[in-house]
Protein backbone atom coordinates (compact mmCIF):
# COMPACT_ATOMS: atom_id res chain seq x y z
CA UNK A 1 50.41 -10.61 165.46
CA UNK A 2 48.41 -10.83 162.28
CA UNK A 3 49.45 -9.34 158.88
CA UNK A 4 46.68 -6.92 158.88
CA UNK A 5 44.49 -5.45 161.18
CA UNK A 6 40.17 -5.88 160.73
CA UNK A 7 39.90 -2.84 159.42
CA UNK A 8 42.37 -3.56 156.75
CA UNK A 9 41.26 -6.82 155.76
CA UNK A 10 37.79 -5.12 155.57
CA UNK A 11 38.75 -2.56 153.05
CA UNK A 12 41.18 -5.05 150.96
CA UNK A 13 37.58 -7.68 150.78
CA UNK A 14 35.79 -4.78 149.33
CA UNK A 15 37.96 -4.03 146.90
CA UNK A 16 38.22 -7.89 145.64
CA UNK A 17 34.52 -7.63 145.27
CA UNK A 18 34.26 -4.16 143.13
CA UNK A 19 36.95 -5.69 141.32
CA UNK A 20 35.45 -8.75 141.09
CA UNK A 21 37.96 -10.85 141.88
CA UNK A 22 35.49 -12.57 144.27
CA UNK A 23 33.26 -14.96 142.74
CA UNK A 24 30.09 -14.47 144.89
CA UNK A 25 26.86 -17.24 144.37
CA UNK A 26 24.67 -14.34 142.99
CA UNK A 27 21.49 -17.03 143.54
CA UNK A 28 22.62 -17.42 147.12
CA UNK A 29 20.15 -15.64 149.61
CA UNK A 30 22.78 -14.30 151.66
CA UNK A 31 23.93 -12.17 148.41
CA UNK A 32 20.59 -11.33 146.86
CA UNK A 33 19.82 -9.73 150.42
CA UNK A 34 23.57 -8.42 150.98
CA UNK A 35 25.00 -7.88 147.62
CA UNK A 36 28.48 -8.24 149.29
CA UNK A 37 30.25 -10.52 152.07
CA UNK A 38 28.55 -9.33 155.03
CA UNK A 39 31.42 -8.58 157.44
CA UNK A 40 31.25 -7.86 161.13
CA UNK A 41 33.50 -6.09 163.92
CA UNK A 42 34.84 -8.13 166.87
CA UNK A 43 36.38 -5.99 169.48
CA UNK A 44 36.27 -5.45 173.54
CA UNK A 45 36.42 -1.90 172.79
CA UNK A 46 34.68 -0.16 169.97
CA UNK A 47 32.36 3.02 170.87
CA UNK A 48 28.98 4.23 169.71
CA UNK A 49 31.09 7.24 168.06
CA UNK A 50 33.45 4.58 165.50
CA UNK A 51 30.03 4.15 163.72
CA UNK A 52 30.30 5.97 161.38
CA UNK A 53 34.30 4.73 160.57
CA UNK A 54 33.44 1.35 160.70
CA UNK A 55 30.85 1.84 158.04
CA UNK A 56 33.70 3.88 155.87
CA UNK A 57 35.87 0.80 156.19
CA UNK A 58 32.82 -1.99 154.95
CA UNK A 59 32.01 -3.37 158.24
CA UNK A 60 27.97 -4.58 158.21
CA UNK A 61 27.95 -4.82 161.52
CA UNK A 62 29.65 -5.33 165.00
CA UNK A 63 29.53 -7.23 168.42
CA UNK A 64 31.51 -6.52 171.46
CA UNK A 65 33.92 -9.16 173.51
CA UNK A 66 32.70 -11.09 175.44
CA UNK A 67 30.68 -12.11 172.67
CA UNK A 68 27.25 -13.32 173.91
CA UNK A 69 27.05 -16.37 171.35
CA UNK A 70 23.14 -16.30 171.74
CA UNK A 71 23.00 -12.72 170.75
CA UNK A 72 25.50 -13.09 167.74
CA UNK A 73 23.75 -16.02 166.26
CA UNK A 74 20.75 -14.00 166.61
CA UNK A 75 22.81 -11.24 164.39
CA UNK A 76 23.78 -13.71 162.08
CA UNK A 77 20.15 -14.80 161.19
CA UNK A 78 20.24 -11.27 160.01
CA UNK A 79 22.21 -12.18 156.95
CA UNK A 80 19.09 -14.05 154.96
CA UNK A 81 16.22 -12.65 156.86
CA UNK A 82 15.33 -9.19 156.22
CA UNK A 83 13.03 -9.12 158.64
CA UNK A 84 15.40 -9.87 161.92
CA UNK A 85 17.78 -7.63 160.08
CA UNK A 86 15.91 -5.31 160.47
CA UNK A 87 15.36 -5.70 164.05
CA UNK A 88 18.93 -5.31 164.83
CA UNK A 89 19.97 -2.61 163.02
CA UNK A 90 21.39 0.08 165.24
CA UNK A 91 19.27 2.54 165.93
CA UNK A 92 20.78 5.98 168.07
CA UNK A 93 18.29 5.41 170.87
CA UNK A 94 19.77 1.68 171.13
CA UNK A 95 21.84 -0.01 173.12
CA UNK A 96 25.59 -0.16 171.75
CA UNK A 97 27.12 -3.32 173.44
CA UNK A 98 24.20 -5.68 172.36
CA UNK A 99 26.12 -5.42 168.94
CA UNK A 100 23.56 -4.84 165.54
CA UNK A 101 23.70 -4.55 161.95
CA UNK A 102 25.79 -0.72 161.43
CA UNK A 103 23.20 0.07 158.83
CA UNK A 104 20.10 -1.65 156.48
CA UNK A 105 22.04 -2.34 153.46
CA UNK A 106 19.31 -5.03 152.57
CA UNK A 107 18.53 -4.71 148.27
CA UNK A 108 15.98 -7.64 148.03
């Protein structure tokens, strides 16, 4: 049983980073397009409804169990490329269980 739950770990990363506790590479291209520790949901059993909570909590993004490793690395690629990111951001008329980016966060 872990110490905390996602969601909890989640919330306790965001607030080393506002208080920055969390030394971040600022030249990195993962942070000048994120401006945070992108952070994603892994769970057999989240619904299109918990999108807006999961955003509340941090989360960037999310990807259901089993985890198609083909689609997440696809996701991933999301973290330096706008562009992709872009492609995968959740959209209401989407499809929930391919996972996606929760919102476009992107500041480059």
């Amino acid at each position: 049983m872990p110490i905390v739950d996602g969601f909890e770990a989640t919330q306790r990363i965001r607030a080393l980073e506002k208080d920055n506790i969390i030394q971040i590479q600022k030249d990195r291209a993962s942070h000048r397009l994120n401006g945070r520790i992108p952070i994603f949901a892994v769970s057999a059993s989240l619904m299109k409804r918990q999108r807006a909570e999961l955003i509340s909590y941090g989360m960037d993004g999310w990807v259901l169990k089993p985890i198609d490793f083909k689609r997440l690395n696809t996701l991933l690629r999301g973290i330096t490329d706008s562009e992709q990111r872009n492609r995968d951001v959740y959209r209401s008329d989407g499809n929930w269980e391919i996972g996606g980016w929760l919102e476009d966060r992107s500041i480059a």
